[in-house]
N, C-alpha and C. Protein backbone atom coordinates (compact mmCIF):
# COMPACT_ATOMS: atom_id res chain seq x y z
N UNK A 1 172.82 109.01 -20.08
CA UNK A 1 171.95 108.24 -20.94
C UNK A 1 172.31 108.54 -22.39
N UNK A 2 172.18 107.55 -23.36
CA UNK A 2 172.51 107.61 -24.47
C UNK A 2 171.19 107.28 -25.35
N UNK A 3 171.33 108.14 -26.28
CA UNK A 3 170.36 107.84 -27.18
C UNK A 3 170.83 107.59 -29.29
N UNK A 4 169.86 106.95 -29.70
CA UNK A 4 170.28 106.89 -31.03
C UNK A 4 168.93 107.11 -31.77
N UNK A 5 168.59 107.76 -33.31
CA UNK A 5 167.76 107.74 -34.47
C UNK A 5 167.91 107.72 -35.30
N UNK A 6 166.98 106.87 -36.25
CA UNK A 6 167.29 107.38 -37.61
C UNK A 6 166.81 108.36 -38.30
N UNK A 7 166.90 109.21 -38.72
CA UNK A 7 166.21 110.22 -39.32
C UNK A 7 166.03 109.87 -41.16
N UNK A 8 165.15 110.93 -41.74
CA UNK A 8 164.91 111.04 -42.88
C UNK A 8 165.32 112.01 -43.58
N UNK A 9 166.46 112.11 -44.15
CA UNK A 9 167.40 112.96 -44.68
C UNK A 9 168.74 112.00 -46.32
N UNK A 10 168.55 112.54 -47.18
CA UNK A 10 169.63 112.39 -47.43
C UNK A 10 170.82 112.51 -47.82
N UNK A 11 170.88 113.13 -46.46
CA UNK A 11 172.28 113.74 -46.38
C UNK A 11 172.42 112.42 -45.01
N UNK A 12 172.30 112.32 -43.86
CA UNK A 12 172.22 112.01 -42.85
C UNK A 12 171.19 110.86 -42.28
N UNK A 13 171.98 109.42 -41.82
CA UNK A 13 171.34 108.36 -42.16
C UNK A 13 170.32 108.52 -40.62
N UNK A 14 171.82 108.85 -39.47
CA UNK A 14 171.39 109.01 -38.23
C UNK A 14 171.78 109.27 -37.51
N UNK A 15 171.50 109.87 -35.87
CA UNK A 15 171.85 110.57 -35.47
C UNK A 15 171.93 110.62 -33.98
N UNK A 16 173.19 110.01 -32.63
CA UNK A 16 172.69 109.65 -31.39
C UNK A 16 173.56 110.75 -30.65
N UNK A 17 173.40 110.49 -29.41
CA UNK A 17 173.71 111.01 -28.41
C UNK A 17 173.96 110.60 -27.15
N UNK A 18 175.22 111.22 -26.92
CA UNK A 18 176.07 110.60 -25.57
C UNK A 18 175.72 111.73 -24.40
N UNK A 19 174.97 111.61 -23.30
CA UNK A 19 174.32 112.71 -22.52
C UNK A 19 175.53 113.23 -21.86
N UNK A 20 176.37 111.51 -21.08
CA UNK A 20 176.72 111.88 -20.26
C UNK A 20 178.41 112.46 -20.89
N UNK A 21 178.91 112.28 -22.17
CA UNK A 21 179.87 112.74 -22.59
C UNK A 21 179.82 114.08 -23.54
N UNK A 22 178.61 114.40 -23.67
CA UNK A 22 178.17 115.62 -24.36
C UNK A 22 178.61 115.62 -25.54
N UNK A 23 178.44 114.41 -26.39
CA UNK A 23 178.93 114.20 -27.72
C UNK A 23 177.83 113.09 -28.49
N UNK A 24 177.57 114.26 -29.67
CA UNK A 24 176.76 113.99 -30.65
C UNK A 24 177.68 113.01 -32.01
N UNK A 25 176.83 112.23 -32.03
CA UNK A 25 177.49 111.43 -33.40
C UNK A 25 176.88 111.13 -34.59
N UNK A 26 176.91 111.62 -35.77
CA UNK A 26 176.21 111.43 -37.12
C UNK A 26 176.85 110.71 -37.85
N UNK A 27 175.85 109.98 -38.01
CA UNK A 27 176.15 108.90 -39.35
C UNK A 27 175.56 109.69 -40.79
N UNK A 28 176.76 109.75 -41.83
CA UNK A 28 176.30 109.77 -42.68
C UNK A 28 175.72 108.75 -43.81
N UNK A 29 174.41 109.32 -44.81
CA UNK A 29 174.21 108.23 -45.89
C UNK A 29 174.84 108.00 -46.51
N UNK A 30 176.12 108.66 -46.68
CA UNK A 30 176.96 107.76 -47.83
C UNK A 30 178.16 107.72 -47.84
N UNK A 31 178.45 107.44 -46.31
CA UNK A 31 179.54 106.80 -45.62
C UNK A 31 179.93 107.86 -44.82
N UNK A 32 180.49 107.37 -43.27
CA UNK A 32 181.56 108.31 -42.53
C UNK A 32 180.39 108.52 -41.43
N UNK A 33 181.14 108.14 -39.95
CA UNK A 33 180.87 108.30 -38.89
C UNK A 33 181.77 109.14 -38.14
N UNK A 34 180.96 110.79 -37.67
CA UNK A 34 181.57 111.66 -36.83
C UNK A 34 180.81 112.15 -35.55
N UNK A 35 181.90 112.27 -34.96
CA UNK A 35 181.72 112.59 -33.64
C UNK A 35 181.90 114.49 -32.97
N UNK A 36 181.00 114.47 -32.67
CA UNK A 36 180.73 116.41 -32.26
C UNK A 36 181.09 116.49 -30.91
N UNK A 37 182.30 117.12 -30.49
CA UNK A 37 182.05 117.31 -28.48
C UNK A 37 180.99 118.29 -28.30
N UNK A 38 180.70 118.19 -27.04
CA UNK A 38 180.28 119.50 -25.97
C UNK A 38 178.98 120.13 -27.16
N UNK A 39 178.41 119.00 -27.82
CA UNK A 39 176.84 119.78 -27.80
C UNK A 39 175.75 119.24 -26.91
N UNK A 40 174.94 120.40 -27.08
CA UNK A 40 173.71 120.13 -25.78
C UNK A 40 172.66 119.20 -26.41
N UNK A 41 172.51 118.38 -24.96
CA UNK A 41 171.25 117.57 -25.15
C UNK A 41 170.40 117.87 -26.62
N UNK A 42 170.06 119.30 -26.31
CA UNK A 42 168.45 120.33 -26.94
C UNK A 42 169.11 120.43 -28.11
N UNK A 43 170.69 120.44 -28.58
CA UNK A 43 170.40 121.03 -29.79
C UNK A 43 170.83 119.53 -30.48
N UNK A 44 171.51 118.43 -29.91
CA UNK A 44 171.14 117.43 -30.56
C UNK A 44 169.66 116.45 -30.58
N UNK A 45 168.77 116.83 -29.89
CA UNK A 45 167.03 116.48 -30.09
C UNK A 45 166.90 117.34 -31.09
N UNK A 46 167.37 118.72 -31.24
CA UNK A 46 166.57 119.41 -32.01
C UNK A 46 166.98 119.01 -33.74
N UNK A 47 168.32 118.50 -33.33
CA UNK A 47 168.68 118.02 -34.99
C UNK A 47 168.20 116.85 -35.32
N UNK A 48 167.71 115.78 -34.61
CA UNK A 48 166.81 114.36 -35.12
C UNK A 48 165.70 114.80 -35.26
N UNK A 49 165.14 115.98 -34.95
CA UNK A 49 163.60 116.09 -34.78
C UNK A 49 163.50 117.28 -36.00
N UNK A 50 164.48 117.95 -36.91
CA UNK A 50 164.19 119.12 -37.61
C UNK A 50 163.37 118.86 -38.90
N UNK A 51 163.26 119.78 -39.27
CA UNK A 51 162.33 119.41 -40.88
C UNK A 51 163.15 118.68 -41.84
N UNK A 52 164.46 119.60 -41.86
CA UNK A 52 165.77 119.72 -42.63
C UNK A 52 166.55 119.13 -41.69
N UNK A 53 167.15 118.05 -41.08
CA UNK A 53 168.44 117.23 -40.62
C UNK A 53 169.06 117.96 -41.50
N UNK A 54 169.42 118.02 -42.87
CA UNK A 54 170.76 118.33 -43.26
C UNK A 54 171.16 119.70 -43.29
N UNK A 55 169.72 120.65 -43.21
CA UNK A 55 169.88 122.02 -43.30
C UNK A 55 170.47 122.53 -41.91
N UNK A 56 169.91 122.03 -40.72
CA UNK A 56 170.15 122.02 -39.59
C UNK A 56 171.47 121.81 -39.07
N UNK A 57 171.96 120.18 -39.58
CA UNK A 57 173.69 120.38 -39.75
C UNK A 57 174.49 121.16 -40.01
N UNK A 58 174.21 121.36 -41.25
CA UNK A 58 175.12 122.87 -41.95
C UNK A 58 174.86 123.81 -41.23
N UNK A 59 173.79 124.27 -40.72
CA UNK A 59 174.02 125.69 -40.10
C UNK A 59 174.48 125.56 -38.64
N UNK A 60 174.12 124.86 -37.91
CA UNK A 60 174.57 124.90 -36.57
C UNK A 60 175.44 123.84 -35.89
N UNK A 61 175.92 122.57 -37.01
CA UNK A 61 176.32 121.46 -36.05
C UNK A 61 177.75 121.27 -37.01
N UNK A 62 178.19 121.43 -38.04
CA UNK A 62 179.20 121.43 -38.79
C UNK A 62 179.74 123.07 -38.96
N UNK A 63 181.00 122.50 -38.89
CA UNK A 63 182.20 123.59 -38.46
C UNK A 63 181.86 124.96 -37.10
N UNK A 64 181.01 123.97 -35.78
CA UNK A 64 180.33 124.65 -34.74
C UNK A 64 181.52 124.03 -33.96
N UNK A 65 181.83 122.72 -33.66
CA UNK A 65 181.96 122.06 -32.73
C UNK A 65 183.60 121.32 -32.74
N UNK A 66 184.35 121.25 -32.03
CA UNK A 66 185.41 119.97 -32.38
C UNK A 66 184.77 118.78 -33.11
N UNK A 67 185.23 118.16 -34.07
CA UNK A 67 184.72 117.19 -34.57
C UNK A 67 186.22 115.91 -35.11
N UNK A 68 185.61 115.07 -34.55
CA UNK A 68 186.83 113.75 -35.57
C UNK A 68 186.03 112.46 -36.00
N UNK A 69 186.30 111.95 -36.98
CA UNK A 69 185.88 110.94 -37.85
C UNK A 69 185.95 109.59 -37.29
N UNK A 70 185.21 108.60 -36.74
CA UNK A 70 185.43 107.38 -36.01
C UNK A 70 184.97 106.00 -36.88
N UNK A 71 184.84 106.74 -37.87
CA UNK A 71 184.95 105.52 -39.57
C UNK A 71 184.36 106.17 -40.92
C-alpha cells in the first residue's frame, strides 16, 4: 500500500510512501523530488506526522538512507 501527504513545513512540501518497496519519497518546497530506500513504515508516519518535518529530516531521514533524485 502506498501512501502520500502534505505536510506543513517549509522546508518540505510532502511526503509518501511505498509500503510495499520500503521507499520513502519527499518532495521538496523549493524544488527536487527524492527517493529514500529501506525506511520503515513508522519512521516514515512518524516524519508526516512530526512537529518539525524538517527537523525530523535532518536528523534521521537525510544522509540515513540510500537516496537518488527522481526530479
Amino acid at each position: 500500500m502506498a501512501w502520500s501527504q502534505s505536510v506543513f513545513s517549509s522546508m518540505i512540501s510532502e511526503v509518501s510512501y511505498d509500503e510495499e518497496r520500503q521507499v520513502l519519497t519527499v518532495t521538496f518546497s523549493k524544488g527536487g523530488v527524492y527517493e529514500y530506500d529501506g525506511v520503515a513504515e513508522g519512521t516514515a508516519t512518524s516524519l508526516a506526522n512530526a512537529p518539525s518535518v524538517g527537523a525530523m529530516f535532518l536528523a534521521e531521514i537525510r544522509d540515513q538512507y540510500p537516496t537518488r533524485r527522481v526530479r
